[in-house]
C-alpha atoms as a PDB file:
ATOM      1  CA  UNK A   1       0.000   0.000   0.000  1.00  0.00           C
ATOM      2  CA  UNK A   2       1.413   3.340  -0.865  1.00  0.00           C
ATOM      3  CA  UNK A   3       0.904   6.347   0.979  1.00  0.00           C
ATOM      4  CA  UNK A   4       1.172   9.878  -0.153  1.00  0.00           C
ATOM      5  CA  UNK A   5       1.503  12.471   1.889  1.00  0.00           C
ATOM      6  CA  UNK A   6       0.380  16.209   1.390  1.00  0.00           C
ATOM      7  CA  UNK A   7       1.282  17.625   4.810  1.00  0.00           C
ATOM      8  CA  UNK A   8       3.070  16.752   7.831  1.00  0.00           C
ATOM      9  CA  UNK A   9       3.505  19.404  10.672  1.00  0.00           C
ATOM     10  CA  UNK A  10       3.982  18.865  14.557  1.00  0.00           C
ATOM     11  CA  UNK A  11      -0.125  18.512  14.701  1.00  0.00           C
ATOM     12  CA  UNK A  12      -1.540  17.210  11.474  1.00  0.00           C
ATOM     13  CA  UNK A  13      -0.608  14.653   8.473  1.00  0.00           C
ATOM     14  CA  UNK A  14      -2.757  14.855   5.391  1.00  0.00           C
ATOM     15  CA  UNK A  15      -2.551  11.966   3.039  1.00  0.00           C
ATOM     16  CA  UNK A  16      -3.581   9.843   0.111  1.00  0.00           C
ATOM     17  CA  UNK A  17      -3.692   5.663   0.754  1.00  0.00           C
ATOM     18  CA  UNK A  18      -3.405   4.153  -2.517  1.00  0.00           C
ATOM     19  CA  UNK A  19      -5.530   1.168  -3.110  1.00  0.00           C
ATOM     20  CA  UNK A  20      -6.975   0.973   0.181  1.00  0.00           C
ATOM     21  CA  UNK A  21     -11.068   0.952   0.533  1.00  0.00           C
ATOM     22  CA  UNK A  22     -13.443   2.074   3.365  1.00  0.00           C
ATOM     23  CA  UNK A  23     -12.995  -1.737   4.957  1.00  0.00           C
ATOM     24  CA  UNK A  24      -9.250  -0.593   5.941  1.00  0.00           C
ATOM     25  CA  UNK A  25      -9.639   3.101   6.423  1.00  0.00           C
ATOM     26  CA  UNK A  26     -12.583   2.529   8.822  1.00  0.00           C
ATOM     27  CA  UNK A  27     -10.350   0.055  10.886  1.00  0.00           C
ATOM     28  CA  UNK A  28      -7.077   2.676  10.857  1.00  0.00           C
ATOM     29  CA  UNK A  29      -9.789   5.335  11.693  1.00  0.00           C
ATOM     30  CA  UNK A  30     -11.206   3.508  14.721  1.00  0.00           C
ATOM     31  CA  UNK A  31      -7.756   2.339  15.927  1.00  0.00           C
ATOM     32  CA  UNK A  32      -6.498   5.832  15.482  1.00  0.00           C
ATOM     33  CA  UNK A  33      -9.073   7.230  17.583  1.00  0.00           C
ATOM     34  CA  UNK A  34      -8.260   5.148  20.314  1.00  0.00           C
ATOM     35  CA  UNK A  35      -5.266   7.040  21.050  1.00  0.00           C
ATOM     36  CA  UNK A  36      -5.681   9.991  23.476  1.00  0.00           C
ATOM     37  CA  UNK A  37      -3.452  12.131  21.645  1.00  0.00           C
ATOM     38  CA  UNK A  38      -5.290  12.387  18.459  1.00  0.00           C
ATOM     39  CA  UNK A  39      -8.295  14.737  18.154  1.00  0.00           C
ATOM     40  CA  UNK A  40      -8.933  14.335  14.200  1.00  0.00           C
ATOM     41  CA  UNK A  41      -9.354  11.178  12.566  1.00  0.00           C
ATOM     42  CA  UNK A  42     -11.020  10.911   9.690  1.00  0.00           C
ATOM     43  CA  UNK A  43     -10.955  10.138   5.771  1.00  0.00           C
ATOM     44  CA  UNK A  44     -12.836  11.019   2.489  1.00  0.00           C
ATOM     45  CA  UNK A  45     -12.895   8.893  -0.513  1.00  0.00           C
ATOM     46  CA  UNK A  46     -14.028  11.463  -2.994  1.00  0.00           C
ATOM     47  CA  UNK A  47     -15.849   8.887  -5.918  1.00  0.00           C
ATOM     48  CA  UNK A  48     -16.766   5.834  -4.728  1.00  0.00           C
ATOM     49  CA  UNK A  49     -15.185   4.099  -8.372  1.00  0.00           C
ATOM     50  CA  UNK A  50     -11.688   6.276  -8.531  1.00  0.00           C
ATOM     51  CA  UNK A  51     -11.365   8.095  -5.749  1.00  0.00           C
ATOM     52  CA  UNK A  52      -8.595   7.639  -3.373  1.00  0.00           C
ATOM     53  CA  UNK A  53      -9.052   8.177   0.597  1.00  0.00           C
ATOM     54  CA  UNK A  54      -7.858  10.851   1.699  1.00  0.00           C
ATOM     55  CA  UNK A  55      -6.844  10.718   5.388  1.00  0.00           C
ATOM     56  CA  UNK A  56      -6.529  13.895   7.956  1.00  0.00           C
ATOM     57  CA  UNK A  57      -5.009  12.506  11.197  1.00  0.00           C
ATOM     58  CA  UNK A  58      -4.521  15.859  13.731  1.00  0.00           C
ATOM     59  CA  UNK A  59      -2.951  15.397  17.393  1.00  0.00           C
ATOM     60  CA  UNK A  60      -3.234  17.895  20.357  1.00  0.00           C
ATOM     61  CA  UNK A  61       0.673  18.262  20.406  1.00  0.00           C
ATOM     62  CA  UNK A  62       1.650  15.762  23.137  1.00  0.00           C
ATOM     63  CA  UNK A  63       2.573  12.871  20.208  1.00  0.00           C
ATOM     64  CA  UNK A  64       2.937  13.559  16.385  1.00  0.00           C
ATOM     65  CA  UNK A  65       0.605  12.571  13.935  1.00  0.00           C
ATOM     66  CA  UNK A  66       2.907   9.713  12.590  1.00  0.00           C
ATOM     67  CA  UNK A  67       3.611   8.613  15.680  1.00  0.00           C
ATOM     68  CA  UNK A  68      -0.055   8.377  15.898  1.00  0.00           C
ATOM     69  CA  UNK A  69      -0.228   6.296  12.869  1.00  0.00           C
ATOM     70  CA  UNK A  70       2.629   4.098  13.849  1.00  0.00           C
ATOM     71  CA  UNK A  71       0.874   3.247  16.904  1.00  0.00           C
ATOM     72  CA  UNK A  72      -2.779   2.328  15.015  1.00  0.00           C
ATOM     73  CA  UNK A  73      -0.729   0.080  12.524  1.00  0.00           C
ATOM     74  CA  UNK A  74       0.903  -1.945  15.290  1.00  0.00           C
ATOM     75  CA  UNK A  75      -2.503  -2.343  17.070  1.00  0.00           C
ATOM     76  CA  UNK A  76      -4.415  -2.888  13.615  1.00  0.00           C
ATOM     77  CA  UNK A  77      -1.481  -5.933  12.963  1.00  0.00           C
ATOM     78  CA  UNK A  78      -1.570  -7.232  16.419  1.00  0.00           C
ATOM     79  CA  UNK A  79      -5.096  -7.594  16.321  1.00  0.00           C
ATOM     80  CA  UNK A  80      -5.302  -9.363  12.873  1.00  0.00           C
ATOM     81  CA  UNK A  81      -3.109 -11.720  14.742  1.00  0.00           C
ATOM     82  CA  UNK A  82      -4.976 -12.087  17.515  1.00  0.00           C
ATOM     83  CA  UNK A  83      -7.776 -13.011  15.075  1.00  0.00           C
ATOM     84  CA  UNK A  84      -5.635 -15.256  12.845  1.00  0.00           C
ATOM     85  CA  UNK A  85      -4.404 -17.427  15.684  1.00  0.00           C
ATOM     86  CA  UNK A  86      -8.207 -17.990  16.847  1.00  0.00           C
ATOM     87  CA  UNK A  87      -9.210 -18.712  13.631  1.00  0.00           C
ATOM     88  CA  UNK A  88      -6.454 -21.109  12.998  1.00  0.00           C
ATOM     89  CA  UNK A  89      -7.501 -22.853  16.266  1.00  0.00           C
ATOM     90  CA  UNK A  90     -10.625 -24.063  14.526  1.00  0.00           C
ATOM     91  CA  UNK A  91      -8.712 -25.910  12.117  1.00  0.00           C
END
C-alpha cells in the first residue's frame, strides 16, 4: 500500500492511501481514535469508483501525527493476529 503524503507538521498529516477501501480506512480510523493524543481522525474517498481516501489525522501536540499512525498500525497488525491465531484454532 502506498501512501502519499500532502502535509506533515507537529499537529496534522494529510494523506492519500493508494488502493486501500473504506474496509481498511474505517479500521485505521477507529484504531487511530483510540489514542488519546489524536483529536482528528477521519478520511474522504471522494468517488466511490476512482477516488482515493484521503486521510486527515490531527494530534493535540503531546505525540505527532505519525507517531499516531505508527501506533494504530501496530494495534491494527496485532489484532489481525490475535484473530488469525483464533481462527487457525478451529482448524
Amino acid at each position: 500500500m502506498k501512501i502519499n503524503v500532502l502535509e506533515n507538521t507537529s499537529k496534522k498529516l494529510t494523506f492519500f492511501l493508494e488502493d486501500a477501501d473504506h474496509t481498511f480506512c474505517n479500521a485505521l480510523k477507529d484504531e487511530l481514535r483510540n489514542n488519546d493524543a489524536v483529536s482528528v481522525s477521519s478520511y474522504n474517498i471522494s468517488h466511490p469508483l476512482v477516488g482515493k481516501p484521503k486521510f486527515i489525522v490531527e494530534t493535540t501536540g503531546s505525540e505527532k501525527p505519525k507517531d499516531a499512525l505508527d501506533k494504530a498500525i501496530a494495534g491494527l497488525k496485532k489484532k489481525n493476529l490475535t484473530f488469525l491465531k483464533a481462527f487457525e484454532s478451529l482448524k
